[in-house]
PDB file of N, CA and C in Angstrom:
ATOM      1  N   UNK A   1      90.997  85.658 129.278  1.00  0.00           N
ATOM      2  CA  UNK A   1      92.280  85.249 128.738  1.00  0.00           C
ATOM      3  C   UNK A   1      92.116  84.122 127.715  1.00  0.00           C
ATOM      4  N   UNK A   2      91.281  83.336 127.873  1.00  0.00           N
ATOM      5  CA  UNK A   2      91.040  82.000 126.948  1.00  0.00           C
ATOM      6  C   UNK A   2      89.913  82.730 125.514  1.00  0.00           C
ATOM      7  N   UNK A   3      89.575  83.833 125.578  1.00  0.00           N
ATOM      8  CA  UNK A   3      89.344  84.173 124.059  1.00  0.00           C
ATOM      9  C   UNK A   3      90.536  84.807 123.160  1.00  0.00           C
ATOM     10  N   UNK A   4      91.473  85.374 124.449  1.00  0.00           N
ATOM     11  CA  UNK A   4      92.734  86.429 123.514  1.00  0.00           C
ATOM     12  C   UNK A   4      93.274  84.729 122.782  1.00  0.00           C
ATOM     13  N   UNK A   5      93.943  83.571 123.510  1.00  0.00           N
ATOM     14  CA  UNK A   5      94.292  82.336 122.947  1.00  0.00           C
ATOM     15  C   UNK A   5      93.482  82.065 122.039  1.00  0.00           C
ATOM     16  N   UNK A   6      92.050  81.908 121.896  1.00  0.00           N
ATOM     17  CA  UNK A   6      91.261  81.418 120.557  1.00  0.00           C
ATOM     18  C   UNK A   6      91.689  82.455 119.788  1.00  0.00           C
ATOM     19  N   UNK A   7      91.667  83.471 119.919  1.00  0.00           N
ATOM     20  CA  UNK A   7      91.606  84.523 118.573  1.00  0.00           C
ATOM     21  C   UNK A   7      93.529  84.669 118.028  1.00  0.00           C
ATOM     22  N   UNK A   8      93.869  84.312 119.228  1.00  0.00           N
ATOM     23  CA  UNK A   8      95.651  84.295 118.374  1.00  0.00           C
ATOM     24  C   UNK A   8      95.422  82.450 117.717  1.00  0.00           C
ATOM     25  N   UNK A   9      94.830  81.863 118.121  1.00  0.00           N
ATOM     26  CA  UNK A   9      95.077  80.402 117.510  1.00  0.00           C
ATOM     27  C   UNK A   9      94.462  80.878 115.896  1.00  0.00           C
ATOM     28  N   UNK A  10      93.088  81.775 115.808  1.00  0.00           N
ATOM     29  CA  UNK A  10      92.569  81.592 114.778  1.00  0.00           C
ATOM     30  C   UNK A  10      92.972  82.316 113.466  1.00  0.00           C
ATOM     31  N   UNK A  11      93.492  83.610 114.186  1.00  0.00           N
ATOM     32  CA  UNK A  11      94.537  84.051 113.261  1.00  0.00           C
ATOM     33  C   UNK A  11      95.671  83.361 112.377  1.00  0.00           C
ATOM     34  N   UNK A  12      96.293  82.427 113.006  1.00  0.00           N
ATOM     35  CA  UNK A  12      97.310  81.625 113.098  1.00  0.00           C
ATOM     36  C   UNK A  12      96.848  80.688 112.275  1.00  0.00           C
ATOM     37  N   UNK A  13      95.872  80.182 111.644  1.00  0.00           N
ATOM     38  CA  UNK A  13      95.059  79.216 110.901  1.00  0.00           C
ATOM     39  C   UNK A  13      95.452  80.073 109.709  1.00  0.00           C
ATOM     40  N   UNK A  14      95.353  80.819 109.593  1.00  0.00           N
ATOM     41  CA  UNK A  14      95.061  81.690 108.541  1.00  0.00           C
ATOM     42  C   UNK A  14      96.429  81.960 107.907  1.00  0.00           C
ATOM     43  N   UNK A  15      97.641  81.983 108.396  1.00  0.00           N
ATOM     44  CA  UNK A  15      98.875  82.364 108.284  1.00  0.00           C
ATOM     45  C   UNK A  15      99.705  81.368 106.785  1.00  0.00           C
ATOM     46  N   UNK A  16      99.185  80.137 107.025  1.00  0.00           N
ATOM     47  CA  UNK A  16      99.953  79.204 106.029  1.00  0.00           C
ATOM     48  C   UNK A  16      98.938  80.259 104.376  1.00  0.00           C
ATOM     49  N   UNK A  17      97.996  80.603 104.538  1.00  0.00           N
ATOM     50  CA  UNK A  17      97.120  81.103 102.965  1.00  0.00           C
ATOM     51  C   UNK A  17      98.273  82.768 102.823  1.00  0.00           C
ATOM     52  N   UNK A  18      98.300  83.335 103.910  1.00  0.00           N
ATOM     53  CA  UNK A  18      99.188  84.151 103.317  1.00  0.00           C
ATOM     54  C   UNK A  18     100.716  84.131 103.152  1.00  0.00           C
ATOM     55  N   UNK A  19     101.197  83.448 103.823  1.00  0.00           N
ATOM     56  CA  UNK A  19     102.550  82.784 103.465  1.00  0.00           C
ATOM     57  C   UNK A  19     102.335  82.605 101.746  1.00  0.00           C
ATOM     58  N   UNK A  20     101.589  81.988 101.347  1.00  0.00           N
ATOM     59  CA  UNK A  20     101.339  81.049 100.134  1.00  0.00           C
ATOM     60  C   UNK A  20     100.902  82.678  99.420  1.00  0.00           C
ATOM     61  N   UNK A  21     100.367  83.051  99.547  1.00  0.00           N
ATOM     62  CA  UNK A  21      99.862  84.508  98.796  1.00  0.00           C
ATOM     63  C   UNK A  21     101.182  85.064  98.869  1.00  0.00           C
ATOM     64  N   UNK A  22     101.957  85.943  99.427  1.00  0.00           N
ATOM     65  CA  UNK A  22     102.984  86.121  99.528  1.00  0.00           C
ATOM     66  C   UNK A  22     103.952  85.648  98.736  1.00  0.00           C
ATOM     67  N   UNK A  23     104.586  84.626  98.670  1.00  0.00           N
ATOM     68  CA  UNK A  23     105.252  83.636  98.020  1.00  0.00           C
ATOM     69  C   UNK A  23     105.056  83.515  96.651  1.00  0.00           C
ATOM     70  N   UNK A  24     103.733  83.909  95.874  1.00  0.00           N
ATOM     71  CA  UNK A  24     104.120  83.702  94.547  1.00  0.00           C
ATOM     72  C   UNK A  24     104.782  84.693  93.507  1.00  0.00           C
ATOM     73  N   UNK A  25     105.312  83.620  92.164  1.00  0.00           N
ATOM     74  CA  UNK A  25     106.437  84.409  92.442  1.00  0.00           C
ATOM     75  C   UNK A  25     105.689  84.682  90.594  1.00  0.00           C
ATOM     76  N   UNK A  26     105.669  86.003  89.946  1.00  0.00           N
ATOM     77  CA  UNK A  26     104.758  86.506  88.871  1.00  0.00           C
ATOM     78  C   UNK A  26     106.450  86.208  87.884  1.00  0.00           C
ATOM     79  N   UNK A  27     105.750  85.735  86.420  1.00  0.00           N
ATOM     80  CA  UNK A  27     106.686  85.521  85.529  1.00  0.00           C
ATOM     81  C   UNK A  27     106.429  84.904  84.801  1.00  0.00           C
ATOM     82  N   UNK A  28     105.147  84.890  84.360  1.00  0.00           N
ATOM     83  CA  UNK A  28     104.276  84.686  83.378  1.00  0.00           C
ATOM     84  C   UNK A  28     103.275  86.108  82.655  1.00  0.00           C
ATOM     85  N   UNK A  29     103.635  86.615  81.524  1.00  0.00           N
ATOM     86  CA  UNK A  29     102.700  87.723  81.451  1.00  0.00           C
ATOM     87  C   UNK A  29     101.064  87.733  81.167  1.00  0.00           C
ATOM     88  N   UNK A  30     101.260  86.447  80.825  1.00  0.00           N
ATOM     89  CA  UNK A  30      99.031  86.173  80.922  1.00  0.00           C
ATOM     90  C   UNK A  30      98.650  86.095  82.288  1.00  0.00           C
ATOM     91  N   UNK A  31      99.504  85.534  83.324  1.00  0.00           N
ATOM     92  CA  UNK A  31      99.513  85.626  84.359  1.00  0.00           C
ATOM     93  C   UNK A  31      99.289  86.652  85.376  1.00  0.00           C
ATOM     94  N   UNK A  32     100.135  87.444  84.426  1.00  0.00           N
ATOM     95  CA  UNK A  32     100.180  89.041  85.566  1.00  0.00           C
ATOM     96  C   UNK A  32      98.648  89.877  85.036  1.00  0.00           C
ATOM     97  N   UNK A  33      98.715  89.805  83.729  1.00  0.00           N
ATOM     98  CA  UNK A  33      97.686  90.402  82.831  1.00  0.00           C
ATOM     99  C   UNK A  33      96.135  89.787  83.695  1.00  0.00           C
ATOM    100  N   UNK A  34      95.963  88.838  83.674  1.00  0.00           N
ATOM    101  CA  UNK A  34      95.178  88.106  84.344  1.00  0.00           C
ATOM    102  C   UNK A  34      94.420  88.386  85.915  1.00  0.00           C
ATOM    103  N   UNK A  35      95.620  88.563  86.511  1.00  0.00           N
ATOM    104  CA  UNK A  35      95.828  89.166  88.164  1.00  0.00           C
ATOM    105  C   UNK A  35      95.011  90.335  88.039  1.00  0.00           C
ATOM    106  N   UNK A  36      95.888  90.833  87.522  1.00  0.00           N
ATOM    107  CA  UNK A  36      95.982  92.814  86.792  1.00  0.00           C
ATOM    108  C   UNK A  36      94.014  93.345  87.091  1.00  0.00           C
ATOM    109  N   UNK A  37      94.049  91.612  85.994  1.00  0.00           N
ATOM    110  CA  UNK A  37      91.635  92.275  85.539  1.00  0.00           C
ATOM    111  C   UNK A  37      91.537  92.056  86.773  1.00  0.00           C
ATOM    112  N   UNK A  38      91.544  90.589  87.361  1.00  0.00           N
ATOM    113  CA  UNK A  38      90.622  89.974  88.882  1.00  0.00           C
ATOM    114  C   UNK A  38      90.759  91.080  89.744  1.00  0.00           C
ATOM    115  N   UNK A  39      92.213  91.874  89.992  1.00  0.00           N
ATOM    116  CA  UNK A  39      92.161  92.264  91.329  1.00  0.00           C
ATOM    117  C   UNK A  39      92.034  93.648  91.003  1.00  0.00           C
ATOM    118  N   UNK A  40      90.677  94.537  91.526  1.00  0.00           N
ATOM    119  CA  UNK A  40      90.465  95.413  91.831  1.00  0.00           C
ATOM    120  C   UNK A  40      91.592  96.141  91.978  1.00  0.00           C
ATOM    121  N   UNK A  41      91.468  97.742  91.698  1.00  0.00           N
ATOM    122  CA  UNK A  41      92.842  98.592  91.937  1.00  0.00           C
ATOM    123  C   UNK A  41      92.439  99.203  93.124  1.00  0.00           C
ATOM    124  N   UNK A  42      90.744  99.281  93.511  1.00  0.00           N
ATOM    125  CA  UNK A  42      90.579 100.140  94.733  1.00  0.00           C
ATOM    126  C   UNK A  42      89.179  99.179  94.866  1.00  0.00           C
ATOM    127  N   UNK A  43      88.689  99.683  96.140  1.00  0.00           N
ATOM    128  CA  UNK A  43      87.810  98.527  96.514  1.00  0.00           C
ATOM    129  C   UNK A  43      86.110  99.261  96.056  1.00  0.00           C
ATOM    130  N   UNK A  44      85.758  98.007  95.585  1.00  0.00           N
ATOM    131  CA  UNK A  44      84.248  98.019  94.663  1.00  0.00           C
ATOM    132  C   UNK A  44      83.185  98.204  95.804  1.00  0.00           C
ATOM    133  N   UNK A  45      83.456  98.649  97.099  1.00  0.00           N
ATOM    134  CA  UNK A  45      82.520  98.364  97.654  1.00  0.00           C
ATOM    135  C   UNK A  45      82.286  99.969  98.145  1.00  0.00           C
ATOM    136  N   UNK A  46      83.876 100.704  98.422  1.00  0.00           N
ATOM    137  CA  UNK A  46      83.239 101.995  98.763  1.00  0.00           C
ATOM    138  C   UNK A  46      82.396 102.962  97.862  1.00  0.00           C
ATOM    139  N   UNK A  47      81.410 103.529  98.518  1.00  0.00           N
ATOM    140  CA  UNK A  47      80.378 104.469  98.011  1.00  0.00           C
ATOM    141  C   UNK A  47      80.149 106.083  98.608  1.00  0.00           C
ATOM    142  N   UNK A  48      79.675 106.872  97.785  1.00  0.00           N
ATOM    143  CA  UNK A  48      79.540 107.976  98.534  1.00  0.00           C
ATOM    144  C   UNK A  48      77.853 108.408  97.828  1.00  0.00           C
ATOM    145  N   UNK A  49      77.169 108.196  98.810  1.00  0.00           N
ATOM    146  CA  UNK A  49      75.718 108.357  98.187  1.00  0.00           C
ATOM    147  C   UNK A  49      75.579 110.427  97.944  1.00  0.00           C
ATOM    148  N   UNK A  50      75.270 110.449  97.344  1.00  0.00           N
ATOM    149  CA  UNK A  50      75.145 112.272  97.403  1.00  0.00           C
ATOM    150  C   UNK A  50      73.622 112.770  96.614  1.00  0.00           C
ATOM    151  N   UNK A  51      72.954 113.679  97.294  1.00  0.00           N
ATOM    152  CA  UNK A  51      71.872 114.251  97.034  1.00  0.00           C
ATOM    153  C   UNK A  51      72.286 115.938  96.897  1.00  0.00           C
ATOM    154  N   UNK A  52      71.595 116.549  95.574  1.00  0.00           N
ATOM    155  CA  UNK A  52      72.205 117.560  95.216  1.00  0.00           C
ATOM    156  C   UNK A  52      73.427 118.230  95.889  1.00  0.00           C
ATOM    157  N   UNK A  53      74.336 117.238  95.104  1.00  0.00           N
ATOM    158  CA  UNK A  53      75.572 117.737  95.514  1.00  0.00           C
ATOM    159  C   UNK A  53      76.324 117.742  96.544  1.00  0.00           C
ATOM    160  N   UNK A  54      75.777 117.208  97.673  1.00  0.00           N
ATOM    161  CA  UNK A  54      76.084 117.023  99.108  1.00  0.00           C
ATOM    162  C   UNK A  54      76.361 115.623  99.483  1.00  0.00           C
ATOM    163  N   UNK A  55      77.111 115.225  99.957  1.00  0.00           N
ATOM    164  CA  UNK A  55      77.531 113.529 100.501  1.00  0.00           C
ATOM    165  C   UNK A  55      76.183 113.390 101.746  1.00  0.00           C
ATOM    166  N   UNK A  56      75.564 112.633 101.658  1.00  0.00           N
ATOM    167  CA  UNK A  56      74.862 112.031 102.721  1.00  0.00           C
ATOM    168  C   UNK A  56      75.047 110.959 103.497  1.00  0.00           C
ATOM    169  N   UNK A  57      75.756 110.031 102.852  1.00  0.00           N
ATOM    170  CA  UNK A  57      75.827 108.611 103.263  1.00  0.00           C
ATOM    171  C   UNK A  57      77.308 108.230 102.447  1.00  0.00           C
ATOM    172  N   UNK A  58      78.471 108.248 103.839  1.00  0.00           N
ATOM    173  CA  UNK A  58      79.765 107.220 102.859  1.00  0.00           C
ATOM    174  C   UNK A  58      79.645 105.960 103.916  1.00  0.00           C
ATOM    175  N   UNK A  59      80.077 105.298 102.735  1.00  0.00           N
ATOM    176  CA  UNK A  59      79.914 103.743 102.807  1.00  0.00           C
ATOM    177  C   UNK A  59      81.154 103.187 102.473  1.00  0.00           C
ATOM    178  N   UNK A  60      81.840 103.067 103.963  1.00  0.00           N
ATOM    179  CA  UNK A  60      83.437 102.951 103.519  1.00  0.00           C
ATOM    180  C   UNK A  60      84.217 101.440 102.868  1.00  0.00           C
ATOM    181  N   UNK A  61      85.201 101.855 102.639  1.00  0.00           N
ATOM    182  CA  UNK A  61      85.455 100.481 102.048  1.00  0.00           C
ATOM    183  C   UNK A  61      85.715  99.180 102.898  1.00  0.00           C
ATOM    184  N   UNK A  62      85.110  98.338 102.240  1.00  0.00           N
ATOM    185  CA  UNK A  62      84.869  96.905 103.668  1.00  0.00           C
ATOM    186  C   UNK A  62      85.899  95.716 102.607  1.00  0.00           C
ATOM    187  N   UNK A  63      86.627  96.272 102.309  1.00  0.00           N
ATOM    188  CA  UNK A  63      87.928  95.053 101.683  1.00  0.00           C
ATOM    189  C   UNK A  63      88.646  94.973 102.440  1.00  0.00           C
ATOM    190  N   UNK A  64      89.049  96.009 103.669  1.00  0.00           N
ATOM    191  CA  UNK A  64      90.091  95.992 104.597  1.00  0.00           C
ATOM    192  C   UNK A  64      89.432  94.804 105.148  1.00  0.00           C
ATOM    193  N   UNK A  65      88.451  94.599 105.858  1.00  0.00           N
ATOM    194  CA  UNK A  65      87.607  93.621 106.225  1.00  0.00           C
ATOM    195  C   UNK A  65      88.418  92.220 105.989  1.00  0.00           C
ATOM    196  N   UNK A  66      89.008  91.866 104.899  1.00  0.00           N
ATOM    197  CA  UNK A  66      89.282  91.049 104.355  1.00  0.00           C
ATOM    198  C   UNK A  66      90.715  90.378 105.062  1.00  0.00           C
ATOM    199  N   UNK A  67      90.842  89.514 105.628  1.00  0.00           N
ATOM    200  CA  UNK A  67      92.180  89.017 106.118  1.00  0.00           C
ATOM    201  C   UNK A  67      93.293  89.299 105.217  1.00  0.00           C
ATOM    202  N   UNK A  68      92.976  88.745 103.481  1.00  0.00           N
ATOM    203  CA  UNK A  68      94.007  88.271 102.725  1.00  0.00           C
ATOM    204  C   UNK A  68      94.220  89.642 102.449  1.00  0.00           C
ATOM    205  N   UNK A  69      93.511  91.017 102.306  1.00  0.00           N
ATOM    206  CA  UNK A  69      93.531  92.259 102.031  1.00  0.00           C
ATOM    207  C   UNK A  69      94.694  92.525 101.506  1.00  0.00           C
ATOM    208  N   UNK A  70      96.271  92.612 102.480  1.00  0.00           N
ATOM    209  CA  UNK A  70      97.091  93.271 101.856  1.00  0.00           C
ATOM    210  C   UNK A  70      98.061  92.093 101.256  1.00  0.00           C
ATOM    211  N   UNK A  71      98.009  90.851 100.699  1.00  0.00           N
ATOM    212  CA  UNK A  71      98.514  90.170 100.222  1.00  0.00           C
ATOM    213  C   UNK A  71      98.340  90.243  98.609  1.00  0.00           C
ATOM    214  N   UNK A  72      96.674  90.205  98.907  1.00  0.00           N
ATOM    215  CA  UNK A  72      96.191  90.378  97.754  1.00  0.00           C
ATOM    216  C   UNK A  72      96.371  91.679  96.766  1.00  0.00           C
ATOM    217  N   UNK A  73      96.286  92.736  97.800  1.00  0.00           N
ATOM    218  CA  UNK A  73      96.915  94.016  97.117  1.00  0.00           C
ATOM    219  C   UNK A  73      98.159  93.834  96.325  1.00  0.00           C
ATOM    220  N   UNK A  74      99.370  93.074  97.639  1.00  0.00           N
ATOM    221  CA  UNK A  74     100.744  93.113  97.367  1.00  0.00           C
ATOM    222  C   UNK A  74     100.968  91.985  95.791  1.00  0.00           C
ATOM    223  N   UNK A  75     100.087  91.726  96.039  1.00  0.00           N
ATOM    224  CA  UNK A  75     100.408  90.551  94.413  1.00  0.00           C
ATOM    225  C   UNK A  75      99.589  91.212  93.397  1.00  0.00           C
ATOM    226  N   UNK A  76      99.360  92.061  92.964  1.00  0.00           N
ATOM    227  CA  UNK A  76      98.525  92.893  92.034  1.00  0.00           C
ATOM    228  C   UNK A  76      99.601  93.575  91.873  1.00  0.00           C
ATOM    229  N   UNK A  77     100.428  94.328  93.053  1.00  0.00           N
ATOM    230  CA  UNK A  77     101.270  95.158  92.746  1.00  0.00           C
ATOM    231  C   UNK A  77     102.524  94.428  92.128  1.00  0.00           C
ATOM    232  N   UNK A  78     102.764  93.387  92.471  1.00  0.00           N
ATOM    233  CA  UNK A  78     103.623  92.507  92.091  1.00  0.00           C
ATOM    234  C   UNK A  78     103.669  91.714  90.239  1.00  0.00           C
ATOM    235  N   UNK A  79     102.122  92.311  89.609  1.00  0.00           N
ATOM    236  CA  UNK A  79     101.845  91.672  88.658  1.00  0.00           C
ATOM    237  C   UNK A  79     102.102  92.912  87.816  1.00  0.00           C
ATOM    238  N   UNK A  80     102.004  94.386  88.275  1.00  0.00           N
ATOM    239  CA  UNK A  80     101.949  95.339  88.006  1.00  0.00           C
ATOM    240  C   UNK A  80     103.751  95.608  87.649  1.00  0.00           C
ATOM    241  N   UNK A  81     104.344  95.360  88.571  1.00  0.00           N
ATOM    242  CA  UNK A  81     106.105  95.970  88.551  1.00  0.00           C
ATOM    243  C   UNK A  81     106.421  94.472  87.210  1.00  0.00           C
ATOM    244  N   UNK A  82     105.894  93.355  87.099  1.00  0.00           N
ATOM    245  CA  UNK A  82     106.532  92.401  86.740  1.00  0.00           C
ATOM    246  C   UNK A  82     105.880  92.684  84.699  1.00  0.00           C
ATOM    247  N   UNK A  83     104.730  93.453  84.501  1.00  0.00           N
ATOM    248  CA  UNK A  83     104.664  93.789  83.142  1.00  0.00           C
ATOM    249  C   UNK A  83     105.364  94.900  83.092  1.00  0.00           C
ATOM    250  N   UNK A  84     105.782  95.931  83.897  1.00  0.00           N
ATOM    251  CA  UNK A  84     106.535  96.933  83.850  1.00  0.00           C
ATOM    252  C   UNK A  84     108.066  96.858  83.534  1.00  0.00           C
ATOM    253  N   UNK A  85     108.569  96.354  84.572  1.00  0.00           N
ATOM    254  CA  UNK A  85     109.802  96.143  84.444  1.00  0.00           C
ATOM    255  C   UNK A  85     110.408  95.203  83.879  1.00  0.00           C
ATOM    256  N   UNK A  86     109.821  94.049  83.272  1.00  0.00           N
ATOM    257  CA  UNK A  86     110.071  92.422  82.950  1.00  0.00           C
ATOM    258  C   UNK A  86     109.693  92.312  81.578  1.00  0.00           C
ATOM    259  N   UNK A  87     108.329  93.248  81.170  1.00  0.00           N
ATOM    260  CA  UNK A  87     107.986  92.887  79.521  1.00  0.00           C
ATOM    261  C   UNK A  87     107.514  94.056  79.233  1.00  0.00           C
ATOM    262  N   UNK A  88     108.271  95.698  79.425  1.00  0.00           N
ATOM    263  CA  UNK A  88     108.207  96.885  79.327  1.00  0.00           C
ATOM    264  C   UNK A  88     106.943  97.277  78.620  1.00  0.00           C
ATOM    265  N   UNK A  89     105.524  97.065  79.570  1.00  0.00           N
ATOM    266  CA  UNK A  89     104.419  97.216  78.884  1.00  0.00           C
ATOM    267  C   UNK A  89     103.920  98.571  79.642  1.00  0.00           C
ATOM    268  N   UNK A  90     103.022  98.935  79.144  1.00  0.00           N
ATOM    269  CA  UNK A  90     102.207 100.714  79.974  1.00  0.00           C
ATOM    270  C   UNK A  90     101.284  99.502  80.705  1.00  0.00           C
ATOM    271  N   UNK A  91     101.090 100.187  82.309  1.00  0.00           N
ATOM    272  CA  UNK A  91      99.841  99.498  82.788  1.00  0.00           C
ATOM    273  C   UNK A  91      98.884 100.540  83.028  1.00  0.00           C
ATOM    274  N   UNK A  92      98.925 101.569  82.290  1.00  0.00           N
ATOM    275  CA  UNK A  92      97.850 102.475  83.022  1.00  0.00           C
ATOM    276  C   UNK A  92      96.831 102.141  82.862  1.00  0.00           C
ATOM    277  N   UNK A  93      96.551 100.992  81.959  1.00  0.00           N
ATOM    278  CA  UNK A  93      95.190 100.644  81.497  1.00  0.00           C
ATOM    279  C   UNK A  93      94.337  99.962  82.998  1.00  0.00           C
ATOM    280  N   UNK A  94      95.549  99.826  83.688  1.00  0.00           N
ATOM    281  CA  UNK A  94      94.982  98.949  84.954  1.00  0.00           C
ATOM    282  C   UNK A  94      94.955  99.849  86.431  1.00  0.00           C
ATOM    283  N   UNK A  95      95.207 101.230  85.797  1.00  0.00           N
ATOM    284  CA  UNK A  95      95.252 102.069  87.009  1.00  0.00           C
ATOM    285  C   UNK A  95      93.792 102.698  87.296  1.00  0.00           C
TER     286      UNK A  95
END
């Protein structure tokens, strides 16, 4: 019972960075543009090794891994709707 308490305390450490991830608010377009490059659209880490033609080895994606994972997603997407809808630009360049 005293590790389920460490692991809800340590989670809970973590809560004020995504509050704060969450919370920002895009409305700057160098800003969003900016976001747009840094944040990956899909994660750089999955792989699919293949030998004539056949998958041998997938190597799944380890960004989920990542605590801030869907914050960080959600503010990419957030940088994404805010050149879209806010300074009617194409983002496919970032798809």
């Amino acid at each position: 019972m005293k590790n389920l308490t460490f692991l809800n305390h340590k989670f809970n450490l973590l809560h004020p960075v995504r509050q704060w991830l969450e919370s920002i608010q895009i409305d700057n377009p160098n800003l969003a543009h900016f976001l747009c490059k840094i944040i990956p659209a899909h994660c750089p880490f999955e792989r699919k090794i293949k030998f004539f033609n056949r998958t041998i080895l997938l190597i799944p994606p380890m960004c989920k891994l990542n605590p801030f994972y869907e914050q960080i997603v959600s503010l990419r997407f957030k940088c994404l709707l805010y050149l879209t809808d806010e300074c009617n630009e194409d983002i496919t360049i970032y798809c």
